[in-house]
Protein backbone atom coordinates (compact mmCIF):
# COMPACT_ATOMS: atom_id res chain seq x y z
CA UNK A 1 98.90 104.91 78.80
CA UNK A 2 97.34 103.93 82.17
CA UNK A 3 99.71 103.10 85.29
CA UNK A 4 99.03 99.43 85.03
CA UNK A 5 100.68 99.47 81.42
CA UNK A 6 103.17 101.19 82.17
CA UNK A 7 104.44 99.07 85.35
CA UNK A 8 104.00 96.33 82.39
CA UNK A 9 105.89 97.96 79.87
CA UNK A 10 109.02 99.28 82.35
CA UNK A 11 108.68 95.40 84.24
CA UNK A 12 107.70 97.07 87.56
CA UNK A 13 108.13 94.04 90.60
CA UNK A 14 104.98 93.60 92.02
CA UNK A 15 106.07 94.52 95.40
CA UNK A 16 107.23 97.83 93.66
CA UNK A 17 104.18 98.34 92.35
CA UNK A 18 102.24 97.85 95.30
CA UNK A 19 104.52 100.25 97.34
CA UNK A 20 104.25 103.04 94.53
CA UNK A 21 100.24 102.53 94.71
CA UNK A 22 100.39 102.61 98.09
CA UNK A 23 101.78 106.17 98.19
CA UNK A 24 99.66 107.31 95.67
CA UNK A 25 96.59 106.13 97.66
CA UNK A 26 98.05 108.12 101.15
CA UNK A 27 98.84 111.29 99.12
CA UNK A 28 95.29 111.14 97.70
CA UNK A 29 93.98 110.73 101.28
CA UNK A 30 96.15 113.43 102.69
CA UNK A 31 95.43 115.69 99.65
CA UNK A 32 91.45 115.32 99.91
CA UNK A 33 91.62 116.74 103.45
CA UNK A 34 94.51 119.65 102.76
CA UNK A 35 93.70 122.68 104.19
CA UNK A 36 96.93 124.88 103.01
CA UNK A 37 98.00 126.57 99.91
CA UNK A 38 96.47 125.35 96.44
CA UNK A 39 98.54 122.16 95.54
CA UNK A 40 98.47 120.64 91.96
CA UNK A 41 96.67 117.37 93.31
CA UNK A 42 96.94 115.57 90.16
CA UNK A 43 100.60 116.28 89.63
CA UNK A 44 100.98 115.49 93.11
CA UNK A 45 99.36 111.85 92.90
CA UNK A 46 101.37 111.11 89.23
CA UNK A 47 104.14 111.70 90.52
CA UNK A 48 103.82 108.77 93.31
CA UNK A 49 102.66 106.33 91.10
CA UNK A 50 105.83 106.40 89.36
CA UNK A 51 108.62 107.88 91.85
CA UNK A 52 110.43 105.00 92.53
CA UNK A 53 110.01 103.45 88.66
CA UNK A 54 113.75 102.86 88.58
CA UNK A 55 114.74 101.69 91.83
CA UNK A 56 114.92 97.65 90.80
CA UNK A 57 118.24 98.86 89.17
CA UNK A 58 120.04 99.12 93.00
CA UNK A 59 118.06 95.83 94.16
CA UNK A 60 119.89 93.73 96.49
CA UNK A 61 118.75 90.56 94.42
CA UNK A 62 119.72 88.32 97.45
CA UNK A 63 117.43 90.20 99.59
CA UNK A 64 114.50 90.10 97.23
CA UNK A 65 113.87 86.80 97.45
CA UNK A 66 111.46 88.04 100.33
CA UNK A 67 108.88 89.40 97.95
CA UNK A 68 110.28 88.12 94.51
CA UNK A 69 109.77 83.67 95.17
CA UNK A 70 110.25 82.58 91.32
CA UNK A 71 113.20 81.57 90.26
CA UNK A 72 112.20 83.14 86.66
CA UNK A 73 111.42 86.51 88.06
CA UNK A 74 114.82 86.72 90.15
CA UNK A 75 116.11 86.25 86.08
CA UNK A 76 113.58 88.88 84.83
CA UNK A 77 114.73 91.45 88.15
CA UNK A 78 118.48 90.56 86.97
CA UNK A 79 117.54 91.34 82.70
CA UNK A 80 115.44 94.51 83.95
CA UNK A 81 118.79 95.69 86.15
CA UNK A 82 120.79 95.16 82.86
CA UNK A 83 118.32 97.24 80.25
CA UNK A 84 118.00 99.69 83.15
CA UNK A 85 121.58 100.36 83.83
CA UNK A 86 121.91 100.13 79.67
CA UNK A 87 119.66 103.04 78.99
CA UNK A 88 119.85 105.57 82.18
CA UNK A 89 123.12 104.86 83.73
CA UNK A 90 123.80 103.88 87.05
CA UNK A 91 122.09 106.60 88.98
CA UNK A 92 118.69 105.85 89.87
CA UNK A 93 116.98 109.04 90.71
CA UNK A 94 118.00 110.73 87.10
CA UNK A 95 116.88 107.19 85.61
CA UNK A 96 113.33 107.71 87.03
CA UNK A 97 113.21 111.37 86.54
CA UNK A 98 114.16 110.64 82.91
CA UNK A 99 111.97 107.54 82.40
CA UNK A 100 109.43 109.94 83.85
CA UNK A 101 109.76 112.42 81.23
CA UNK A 102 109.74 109.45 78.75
CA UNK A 103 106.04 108.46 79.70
CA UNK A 104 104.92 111.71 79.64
CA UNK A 105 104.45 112.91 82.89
CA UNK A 106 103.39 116.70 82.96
CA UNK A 107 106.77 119.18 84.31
CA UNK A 108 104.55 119.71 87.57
CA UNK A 109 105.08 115.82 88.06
CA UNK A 110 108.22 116.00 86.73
CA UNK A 111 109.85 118.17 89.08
CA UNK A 112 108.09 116.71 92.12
CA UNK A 113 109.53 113.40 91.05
CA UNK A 114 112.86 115.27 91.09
CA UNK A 115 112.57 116.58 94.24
CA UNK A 116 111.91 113.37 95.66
CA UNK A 117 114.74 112.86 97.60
CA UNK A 118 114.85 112.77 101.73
CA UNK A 119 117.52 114.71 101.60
CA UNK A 120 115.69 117.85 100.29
CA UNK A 121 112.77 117.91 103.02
CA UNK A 122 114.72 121.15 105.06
CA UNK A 123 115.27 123.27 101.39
CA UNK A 124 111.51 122.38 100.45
CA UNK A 125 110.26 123.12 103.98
CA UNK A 126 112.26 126.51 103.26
CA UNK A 127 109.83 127.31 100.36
CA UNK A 128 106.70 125.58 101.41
CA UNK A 129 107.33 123.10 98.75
CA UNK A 130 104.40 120.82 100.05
CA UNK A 131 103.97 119.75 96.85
CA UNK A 132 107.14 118.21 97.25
CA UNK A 133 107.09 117.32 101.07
CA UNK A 134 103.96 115.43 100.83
CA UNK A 135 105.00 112.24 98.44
CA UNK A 136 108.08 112.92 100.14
CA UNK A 137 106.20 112.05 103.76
CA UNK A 138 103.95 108.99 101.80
CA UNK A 139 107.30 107.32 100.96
CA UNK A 140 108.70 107.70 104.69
CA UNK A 141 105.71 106.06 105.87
CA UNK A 142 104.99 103.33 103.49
CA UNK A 143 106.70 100.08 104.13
CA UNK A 144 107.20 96.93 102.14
CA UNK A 145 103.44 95.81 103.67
CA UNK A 146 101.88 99.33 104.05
CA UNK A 147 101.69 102.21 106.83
CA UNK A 148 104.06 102.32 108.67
CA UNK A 149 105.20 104.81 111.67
CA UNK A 150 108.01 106.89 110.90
CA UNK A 151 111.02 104.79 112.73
CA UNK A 152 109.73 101.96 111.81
CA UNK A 153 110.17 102.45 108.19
CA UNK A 154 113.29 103.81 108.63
CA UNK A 155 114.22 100.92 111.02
CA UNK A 156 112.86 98.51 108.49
CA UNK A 157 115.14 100.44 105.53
CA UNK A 158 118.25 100.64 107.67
CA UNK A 159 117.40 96.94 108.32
CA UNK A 160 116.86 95.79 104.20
CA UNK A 161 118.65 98.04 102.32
CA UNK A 162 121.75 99.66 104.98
CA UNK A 163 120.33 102.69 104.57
CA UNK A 164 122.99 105.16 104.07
CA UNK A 165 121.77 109.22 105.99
CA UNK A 166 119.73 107.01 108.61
CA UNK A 167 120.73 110.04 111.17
CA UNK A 168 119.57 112.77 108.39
CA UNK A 169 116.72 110.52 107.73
CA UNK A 170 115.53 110.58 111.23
CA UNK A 171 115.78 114.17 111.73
CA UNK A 172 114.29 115.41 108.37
CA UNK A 173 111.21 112.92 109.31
CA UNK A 174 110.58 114.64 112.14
CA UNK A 175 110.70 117.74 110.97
CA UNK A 176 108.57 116.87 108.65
CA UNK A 177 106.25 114.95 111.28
CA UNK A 178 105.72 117.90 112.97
CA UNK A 179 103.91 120.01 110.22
């Protein structure tokens, strides 16, 4: 299945979508110019395109009416929260590492997905885990309207979403910044 069916099949928002291509597109950018130790590039770029697959199950649906204007998709956002929560449970990194699994994704992909978590960027910097660290760094800088700088996304996350680990945010960024 391509990504575009799949974004159809799992009801992806289109501001989702866009934000998920978006860090696919800066990891292949980043990738084409990596000078370091032999990364799985494809793994690498799959695992963007679908890393945040599950996150309309924790949408603030009051604050999506920024991006989402229908009245019928605010209802489709609300059934997609329901089937989510339904077949993954309430936690919505195993929901997208599982739903990832589901559509095939190689392990490679897999476990990046998986590691995909702010919170890891100090253990994967441990290993050279890059990876890891880079869809990790595409996500930090990719905002609801593209590139961002690094405190501005997390400004613009504290700001939309009251971003718990802002602190730990800010200071795994800039470690990772600094590669």
């Amino acid at each position: 299945m391509k990504v575009n069916q799949i974004y159809k099949e799992y009801m992806v928002p289109k501001n989702l979508q866009e934000h998920m291509l978006r860090v696919a597109a800066l990891a292949e950018i980043l990738l084409k110019h990596w000078k370091g130790n032999k990364i799985n590039k494809k793994a690498v770029v799959q695992a963007c395109f679908f890393h945040d697959i599950a996150k309309p199950m924790k949408f603030d649906l009051a604050k999506q009416t920024q991006f989402i204007k229908s009245k019928a998709d605010i209802a489709n956002l609300v059934e997609l929260q329901r089937g989510l929560k339904n077949e993954y449970g309430d936690n919505e990194h195993q929901a997208t590492v599982k739903i990832c699994q589901n559509i095939g994704l190689n392990p490679t992909s897999v476990r990046i997905v998986n590691n995909l978590k702010w919170k890891n960027i100090p253990r994967l910097l441990d290993v050279d885990d890059f990876g890891s660290l880079i869809p990790i760094y595409c996500d930090m800088r990719i905002g609801p309207n593209g590139i961002l700088l690094l405190q501005e996304r997390l400004n613009d996350l504290r700001k939309r979403t009251n971003a718990e680990n802002y602190e730990e945010n800010i200071k795994n960024g800039n470690l990772l910044e600094k590669l």
